[in-house]
N, C-alpha and C. Protein backbone atom coordinates (compact mmCIF):
# COMPACT_ATOMS: atom_id res chain seq x y z
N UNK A 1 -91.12 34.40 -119.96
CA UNK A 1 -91.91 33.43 -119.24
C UNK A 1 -91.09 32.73 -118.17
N UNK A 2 -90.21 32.26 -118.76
CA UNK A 2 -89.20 31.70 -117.50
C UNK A 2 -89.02 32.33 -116.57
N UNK A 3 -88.76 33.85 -116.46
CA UNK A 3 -88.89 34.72 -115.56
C UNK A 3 -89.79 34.84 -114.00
N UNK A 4 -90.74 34.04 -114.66
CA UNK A 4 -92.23 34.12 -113.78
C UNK A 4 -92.27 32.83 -113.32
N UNK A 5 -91.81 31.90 -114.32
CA UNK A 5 -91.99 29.98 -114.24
C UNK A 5 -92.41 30.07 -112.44
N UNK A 6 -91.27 30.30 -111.41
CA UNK A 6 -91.10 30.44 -110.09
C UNK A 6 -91.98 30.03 -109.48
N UNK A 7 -92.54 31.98 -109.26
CA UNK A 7 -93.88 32.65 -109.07
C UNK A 7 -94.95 31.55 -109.46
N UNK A 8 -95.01 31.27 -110.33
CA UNK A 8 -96.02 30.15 -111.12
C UNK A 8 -96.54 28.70 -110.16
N UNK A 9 -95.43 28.63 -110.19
CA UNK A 9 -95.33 27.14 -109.48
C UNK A 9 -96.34 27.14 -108.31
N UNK A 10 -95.48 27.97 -107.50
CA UNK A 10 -96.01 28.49 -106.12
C UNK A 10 -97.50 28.86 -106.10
N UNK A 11 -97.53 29.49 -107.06
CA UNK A 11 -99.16 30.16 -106.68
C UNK A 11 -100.06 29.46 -107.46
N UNK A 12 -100.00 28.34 -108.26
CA UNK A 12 -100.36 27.20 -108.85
C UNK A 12 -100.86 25.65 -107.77
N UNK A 13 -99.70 25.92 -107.59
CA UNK A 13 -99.74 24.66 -106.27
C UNK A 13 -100.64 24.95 -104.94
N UNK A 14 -100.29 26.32 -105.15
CA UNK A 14 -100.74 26.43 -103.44
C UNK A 14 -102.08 26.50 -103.45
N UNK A 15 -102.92 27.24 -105.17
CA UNK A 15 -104.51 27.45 -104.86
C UNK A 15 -105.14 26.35 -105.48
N UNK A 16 -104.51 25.62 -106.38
CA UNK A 16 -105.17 24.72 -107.45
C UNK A 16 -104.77 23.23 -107.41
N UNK A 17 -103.72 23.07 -107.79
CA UNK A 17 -103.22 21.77 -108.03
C UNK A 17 -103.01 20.63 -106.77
N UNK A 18 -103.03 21.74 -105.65
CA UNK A 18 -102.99 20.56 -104.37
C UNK A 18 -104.26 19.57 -104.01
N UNK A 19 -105.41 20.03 -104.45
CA UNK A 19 -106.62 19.46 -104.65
C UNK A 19 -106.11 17.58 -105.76
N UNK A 20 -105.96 18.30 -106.38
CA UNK A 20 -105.72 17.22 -107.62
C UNK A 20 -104.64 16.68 -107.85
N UNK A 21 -103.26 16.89 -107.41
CA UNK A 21 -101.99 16.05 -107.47
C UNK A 21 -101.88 15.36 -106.32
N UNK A 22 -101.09 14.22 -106.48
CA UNK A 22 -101.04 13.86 -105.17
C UNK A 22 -99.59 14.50 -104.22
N UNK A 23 -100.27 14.79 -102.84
CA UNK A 23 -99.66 15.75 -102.01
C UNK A 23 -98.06 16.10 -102.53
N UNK A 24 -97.08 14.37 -102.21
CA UNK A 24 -96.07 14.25 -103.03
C UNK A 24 -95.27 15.09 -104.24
N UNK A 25 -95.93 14.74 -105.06
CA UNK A 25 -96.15 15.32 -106.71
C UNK A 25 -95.61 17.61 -106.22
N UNK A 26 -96.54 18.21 -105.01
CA UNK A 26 -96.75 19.22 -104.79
C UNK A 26 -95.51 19.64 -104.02
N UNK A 27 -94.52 18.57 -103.73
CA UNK A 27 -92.71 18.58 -102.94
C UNK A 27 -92.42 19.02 -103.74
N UNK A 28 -92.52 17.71 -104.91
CA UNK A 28 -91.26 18.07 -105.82
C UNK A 28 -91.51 18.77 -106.60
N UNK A 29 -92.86 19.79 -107.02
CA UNK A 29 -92.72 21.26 -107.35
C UNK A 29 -92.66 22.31 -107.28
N UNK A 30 -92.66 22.35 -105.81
CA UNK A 30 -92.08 23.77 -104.86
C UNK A 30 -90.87 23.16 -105.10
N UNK A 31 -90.28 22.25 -105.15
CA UNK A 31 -88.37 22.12 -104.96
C UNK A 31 -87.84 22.44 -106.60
N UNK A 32 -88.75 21.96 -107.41
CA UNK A 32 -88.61 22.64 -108.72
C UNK A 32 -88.46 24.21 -108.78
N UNK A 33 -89.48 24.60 -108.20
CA UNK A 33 -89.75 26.17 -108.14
C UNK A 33 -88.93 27.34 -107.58
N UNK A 34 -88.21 26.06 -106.49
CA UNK A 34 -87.28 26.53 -105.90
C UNK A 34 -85.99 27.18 -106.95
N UNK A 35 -85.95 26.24 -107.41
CA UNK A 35 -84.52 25.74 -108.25
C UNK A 35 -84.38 27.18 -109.10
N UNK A 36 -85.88 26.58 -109.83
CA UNK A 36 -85.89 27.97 -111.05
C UNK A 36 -85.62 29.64 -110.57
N UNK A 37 -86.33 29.27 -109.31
CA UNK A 37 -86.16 31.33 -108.63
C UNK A 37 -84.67 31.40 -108.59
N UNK A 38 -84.15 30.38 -108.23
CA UNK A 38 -82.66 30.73 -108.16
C UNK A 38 -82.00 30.67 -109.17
N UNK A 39 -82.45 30.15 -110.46
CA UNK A 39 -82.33 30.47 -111.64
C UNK A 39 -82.12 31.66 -112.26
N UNK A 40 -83.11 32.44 -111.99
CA UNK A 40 -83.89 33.60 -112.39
C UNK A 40 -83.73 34.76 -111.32
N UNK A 41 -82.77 34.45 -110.18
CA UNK A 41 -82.91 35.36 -109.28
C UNK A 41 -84.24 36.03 -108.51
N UNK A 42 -85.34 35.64 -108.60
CA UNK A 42 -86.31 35.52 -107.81
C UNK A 42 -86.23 35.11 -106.67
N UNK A 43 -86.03 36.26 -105.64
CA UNK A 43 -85.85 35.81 -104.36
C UNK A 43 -87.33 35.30 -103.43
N UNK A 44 -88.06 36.30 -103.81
CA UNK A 44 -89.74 35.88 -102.83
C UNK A 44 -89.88 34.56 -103.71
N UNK A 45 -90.45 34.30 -105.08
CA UNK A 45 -90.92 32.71 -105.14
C UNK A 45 -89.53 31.65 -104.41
N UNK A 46 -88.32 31.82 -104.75
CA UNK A 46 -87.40 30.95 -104.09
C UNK A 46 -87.94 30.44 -102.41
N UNK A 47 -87.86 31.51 -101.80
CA UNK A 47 -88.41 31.35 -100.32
C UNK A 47 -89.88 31.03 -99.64
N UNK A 48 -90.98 31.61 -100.61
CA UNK A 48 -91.90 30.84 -100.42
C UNK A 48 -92.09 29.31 -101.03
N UNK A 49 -91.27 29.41 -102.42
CA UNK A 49 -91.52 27.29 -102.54
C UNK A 49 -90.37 26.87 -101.96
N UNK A 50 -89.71 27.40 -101.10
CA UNK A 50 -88.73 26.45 -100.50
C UNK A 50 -89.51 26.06 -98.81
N UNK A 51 -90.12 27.71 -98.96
CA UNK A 51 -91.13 27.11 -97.05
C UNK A 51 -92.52 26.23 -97.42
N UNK A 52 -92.83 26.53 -98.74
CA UNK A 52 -94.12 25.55 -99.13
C UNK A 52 -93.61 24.11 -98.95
N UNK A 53 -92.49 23.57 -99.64
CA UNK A 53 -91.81 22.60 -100.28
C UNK A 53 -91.72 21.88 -98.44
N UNK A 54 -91.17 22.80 -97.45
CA UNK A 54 -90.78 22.15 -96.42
C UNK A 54 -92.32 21.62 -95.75
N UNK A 55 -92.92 22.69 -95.79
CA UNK A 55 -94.48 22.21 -95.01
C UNK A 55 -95.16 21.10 -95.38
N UNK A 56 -95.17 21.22 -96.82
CA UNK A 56 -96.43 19.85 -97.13
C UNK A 56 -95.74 18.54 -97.57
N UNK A 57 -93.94 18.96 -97.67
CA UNK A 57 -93.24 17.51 -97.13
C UNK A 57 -93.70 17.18 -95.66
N UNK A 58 -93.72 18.18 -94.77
CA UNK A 58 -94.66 17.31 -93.48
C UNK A 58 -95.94 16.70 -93.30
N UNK A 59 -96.49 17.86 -94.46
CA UNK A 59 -98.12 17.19 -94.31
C UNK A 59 -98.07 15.59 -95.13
N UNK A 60 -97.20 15.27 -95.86
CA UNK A 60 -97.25 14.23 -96.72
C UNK A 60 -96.73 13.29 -95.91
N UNK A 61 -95.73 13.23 -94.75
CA UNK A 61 -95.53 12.19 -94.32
C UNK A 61 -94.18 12.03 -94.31
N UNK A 62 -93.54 13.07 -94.38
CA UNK A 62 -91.82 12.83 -94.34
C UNK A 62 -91.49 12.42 -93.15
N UNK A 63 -90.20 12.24 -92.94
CA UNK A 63 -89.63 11.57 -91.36
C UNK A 63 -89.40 13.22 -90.95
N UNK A 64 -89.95 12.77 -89.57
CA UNK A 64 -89.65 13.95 -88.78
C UNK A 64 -88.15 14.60 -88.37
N UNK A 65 -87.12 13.92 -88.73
CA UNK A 65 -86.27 14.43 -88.32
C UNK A 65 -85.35 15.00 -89.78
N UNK A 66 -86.05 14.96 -91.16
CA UNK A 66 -85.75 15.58 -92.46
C UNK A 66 -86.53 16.58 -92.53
N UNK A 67 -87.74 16.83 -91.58
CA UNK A 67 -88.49 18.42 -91.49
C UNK A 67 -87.71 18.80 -90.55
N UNK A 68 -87.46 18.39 -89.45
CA UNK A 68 -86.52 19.31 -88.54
C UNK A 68 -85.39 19.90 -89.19
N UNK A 69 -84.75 19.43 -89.58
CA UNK A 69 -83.21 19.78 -90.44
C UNK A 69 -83.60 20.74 -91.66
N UNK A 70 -84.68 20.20 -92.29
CA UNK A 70 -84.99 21.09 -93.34
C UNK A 70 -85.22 22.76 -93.00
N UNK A 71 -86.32 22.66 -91.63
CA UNK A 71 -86.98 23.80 -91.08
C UNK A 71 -85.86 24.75 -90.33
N UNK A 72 -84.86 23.71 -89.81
CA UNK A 72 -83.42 24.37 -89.15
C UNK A 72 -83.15 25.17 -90.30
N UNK A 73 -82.82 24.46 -91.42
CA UNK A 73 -81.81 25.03 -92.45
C UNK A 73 -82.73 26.66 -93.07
N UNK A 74 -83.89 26.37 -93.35
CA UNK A 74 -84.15 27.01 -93.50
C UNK A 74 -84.25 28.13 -92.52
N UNK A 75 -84.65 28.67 -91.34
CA UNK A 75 -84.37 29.31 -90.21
C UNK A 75 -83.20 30.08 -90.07
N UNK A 76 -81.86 29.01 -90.09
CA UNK A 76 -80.67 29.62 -90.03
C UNK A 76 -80.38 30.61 -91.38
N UNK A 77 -80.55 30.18 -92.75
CA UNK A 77 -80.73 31.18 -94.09
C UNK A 77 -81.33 32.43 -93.75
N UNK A 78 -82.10 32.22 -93.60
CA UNK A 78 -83.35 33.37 -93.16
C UNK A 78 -82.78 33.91 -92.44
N UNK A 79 -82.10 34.19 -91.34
CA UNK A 79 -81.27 34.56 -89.99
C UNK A 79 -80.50 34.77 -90.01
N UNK A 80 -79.39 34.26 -91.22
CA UNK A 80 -78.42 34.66 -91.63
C UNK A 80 -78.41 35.89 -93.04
N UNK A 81 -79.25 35.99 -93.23
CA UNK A 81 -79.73 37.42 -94.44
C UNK A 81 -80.84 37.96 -93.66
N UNK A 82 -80.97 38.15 -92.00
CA UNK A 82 -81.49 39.55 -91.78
C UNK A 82 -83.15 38.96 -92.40
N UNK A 83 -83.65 38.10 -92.63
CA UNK A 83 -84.72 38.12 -93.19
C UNK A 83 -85.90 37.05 -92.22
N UNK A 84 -86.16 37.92 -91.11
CA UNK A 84 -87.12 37.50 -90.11
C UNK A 84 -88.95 37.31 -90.57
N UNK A 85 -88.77 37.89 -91.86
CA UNK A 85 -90.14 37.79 -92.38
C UNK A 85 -90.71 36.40 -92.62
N UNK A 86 -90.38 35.69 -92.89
CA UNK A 86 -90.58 34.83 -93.59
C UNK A 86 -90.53 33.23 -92.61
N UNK A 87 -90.17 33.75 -91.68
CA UNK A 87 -89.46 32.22 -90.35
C UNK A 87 -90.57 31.59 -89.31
N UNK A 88 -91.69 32.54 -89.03
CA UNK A 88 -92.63 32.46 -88.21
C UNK A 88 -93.03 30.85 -88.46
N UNK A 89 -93.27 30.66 -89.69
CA UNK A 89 -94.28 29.46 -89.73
C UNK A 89 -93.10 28.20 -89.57
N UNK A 90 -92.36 28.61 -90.13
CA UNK A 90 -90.69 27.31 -90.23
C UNK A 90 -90.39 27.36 -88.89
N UNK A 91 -90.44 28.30 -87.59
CA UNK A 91 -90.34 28.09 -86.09
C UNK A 91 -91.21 27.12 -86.05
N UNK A 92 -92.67 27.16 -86.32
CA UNK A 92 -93.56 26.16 -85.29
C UNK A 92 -93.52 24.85 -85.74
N UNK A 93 -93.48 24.78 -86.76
CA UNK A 93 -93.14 23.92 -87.49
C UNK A 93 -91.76 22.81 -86.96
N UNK A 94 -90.68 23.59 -87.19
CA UNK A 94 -89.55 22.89 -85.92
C UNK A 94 -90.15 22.38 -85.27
N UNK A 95 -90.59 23.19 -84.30
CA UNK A 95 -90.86 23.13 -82.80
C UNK A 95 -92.04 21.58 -82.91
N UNK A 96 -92.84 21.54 -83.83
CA UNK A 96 -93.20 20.72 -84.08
C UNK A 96 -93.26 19.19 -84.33
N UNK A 97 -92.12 19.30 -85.21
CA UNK A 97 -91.08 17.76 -85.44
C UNK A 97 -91.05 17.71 -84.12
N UNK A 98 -90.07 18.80 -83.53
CA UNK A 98 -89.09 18.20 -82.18
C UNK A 98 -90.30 17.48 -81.35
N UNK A 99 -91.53 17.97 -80.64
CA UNK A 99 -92.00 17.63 -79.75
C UNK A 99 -93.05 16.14 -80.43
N UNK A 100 -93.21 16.13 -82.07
CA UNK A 100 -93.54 15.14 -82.11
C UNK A 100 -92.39 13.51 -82.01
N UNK A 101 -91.31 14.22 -82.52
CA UNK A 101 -90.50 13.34 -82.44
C UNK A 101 -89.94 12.46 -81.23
N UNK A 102 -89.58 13.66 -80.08
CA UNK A 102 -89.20 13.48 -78.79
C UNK A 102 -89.98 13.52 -77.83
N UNK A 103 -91.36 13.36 -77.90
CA UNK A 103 -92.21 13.99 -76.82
C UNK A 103 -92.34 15.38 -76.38
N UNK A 104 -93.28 15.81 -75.61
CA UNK A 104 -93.28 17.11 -74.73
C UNK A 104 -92.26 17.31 -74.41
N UNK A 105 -91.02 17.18 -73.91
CA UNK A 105 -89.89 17.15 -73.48
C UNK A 105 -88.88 17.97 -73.94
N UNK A 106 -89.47 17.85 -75.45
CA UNK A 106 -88.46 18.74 -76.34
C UNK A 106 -88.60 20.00 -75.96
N UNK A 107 -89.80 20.65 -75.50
CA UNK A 107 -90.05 21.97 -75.51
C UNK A 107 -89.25 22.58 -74.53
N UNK A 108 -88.28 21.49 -73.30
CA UNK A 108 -87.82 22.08 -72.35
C UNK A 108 -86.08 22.51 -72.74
N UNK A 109 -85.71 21.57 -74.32
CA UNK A 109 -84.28 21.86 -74.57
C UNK A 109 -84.32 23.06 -75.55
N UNK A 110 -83.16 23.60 -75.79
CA UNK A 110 -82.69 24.85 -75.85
C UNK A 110 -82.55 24.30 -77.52
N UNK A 111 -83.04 25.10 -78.68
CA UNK A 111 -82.87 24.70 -79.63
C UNK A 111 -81.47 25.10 -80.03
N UNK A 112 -80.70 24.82 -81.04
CA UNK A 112 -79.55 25.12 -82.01
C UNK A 112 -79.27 26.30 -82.29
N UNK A 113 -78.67 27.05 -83.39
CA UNK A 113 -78.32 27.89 -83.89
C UNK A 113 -79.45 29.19 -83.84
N UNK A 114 -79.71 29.42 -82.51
CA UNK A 114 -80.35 30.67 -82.09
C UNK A 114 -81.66 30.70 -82.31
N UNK A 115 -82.45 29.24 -82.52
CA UNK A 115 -83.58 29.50 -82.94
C UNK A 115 -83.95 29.51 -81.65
N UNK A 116 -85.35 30.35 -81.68
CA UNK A 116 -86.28 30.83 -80.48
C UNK A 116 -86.70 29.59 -79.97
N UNK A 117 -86.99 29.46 -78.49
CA UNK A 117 -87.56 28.55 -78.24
C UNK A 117 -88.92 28.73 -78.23
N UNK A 118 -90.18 27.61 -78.41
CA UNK A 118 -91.04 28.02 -78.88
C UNK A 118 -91.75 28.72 -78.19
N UNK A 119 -91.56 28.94 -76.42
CA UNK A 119 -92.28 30.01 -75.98
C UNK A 119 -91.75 31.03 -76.50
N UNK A 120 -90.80 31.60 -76.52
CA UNK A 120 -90.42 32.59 -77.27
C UNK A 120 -90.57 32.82 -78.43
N UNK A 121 -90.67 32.04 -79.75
CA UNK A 121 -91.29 32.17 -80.66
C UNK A 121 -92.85 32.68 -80.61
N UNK A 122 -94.08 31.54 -79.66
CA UNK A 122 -95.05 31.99 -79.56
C UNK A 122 -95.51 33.38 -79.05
N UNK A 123 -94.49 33.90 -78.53
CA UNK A 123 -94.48 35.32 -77.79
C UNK A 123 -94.23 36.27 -78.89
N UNK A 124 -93.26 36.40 -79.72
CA UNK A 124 -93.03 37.23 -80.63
C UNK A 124 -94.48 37.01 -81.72
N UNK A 125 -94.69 35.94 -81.95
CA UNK A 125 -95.75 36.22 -83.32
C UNK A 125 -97.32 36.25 -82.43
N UNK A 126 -97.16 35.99 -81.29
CA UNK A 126 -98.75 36.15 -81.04
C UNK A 126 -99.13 37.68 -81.42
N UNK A 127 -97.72 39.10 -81.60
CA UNK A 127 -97.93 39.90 -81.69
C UNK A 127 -98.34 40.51 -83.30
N UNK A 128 -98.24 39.47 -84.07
CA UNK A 128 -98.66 39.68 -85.23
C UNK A 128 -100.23 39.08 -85.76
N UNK A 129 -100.48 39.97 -86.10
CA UNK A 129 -102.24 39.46 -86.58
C UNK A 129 -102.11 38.45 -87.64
N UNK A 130 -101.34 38.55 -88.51
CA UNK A 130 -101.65 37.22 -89.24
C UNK A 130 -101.32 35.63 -89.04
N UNK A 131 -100.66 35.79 -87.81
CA UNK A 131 -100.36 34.14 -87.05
C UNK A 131 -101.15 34.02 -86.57
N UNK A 132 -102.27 35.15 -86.01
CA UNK A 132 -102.94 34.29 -84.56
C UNK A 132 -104.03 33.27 -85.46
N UNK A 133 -104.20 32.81 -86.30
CA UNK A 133 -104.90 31.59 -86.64
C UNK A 133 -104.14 30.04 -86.60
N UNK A 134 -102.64 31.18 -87.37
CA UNK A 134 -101.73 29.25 -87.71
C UNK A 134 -101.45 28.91 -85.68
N UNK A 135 -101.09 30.27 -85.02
CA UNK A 135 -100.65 29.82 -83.68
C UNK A 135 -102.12 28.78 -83.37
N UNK A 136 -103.23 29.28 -82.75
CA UNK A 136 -104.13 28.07 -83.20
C UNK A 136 -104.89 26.91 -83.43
N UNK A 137 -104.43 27.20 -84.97
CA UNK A 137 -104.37 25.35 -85.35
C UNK A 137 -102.69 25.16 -84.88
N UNK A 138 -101.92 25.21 -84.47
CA UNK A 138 -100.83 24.69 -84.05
C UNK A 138 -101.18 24.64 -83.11
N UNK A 139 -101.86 24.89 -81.68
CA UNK A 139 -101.95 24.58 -80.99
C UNK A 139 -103.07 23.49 -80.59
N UNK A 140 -103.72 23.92 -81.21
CA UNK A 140 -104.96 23.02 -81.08
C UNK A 140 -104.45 21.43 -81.82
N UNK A 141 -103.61 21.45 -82.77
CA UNK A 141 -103.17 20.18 -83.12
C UNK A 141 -102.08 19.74 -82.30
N UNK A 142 -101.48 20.12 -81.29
CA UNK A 142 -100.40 19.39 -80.30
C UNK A 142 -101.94 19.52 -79.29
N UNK A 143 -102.74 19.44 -78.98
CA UNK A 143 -104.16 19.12 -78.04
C UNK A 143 -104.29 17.90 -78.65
N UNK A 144 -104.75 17.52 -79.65
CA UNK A 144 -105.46 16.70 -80.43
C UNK A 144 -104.38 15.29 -80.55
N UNK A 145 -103.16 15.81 -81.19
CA UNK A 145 -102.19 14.68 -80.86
C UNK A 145 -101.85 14.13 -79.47
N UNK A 146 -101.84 14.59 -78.61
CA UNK A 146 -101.12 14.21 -77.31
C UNK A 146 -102.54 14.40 -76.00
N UNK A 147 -104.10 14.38 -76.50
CA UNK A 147 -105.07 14.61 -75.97
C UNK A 147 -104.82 14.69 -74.59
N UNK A 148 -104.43 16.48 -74.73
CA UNK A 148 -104.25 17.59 -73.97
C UNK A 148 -105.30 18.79 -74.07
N UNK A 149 -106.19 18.88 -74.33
CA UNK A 149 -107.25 19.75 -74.41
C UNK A 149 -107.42 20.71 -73.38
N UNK A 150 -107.41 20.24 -71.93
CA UNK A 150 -106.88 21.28 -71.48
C UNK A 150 -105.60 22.28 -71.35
N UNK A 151 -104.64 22.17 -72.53
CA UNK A 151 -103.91 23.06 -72.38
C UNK A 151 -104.35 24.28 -73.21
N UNK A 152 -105.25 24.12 -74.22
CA UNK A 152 -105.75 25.29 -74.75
C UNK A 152 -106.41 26.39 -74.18
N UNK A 153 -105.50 27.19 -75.25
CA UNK A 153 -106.67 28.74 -74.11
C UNK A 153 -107.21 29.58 -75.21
């Protein structure tokens, strides 16, 4: 059972329990979940509750500049094991903090440790079918924050 605990967490949280815990409560059990995959050597639950763990610390209200660092760190891992699968959503996400943090402005500096900038990010995954929804609502929510509506296309 421990074996699976991980797996559990993750796919627990993500279809069921987020309804009914409070958002919070749903951190610190992807960071649990985290823990255990690395316990157990479970590499996929490790990396998905560590990218769950980072996301809905944003949706909950973390400081933007502990999702940036988080989303960095995670990025650079990922990048540093060859493992581009998994980074798409932790790019916009960055890219996210930064321009909420710093304004529009951010989008014009050159990010860190090789991460794409987000036109370039948005360029690589528009080519994948399963982003073009999160690209989106990511876009459509930097419209909505910074009521820019005409930048959508």
């Amino acid at each position: 059972m421990s074996m699976h605990k991980s797996a559990v967490i993750g796919t627990v949280y993500n279809t069921i329990l987020w309804t009914v815990e409070p958002i919070q409560s749903s951190v610190e059990a992807y960071s649990l979940g985290r823990r255990i995959g690395a316990q157990a050597g479970d590499y996929l639950s490790i990396v998905l509750n560590w990218q769950s763990s980072i996301f809905t610390s944003y949706l909950a209200g973390a400081r933007l500049d502990k999702v940036k660092a988080n989303s960095e760190d995670f990025i650079v891992i990922m990048e540093s094991q060859k493992n581009r699968a998994f980074i798409g959503y932790a790019i916009l996400l960055y890219h996210q903090a930064c321009v909420l943090k710093d304004g529009l402005c951010a989008l014009d500096d050159k990010p860190p440790d090789n991460i794409p900038t987000e036109a370039e990010a948005l360029q690589q995954l528009s080519s994948i079918p399963s982003f073009a929804s999160a690209i989106k609502i990511y876009q459509l929510a930097r419209a909505y924050l910074f009521r820019r509506f005409d930048d959508l296309q």
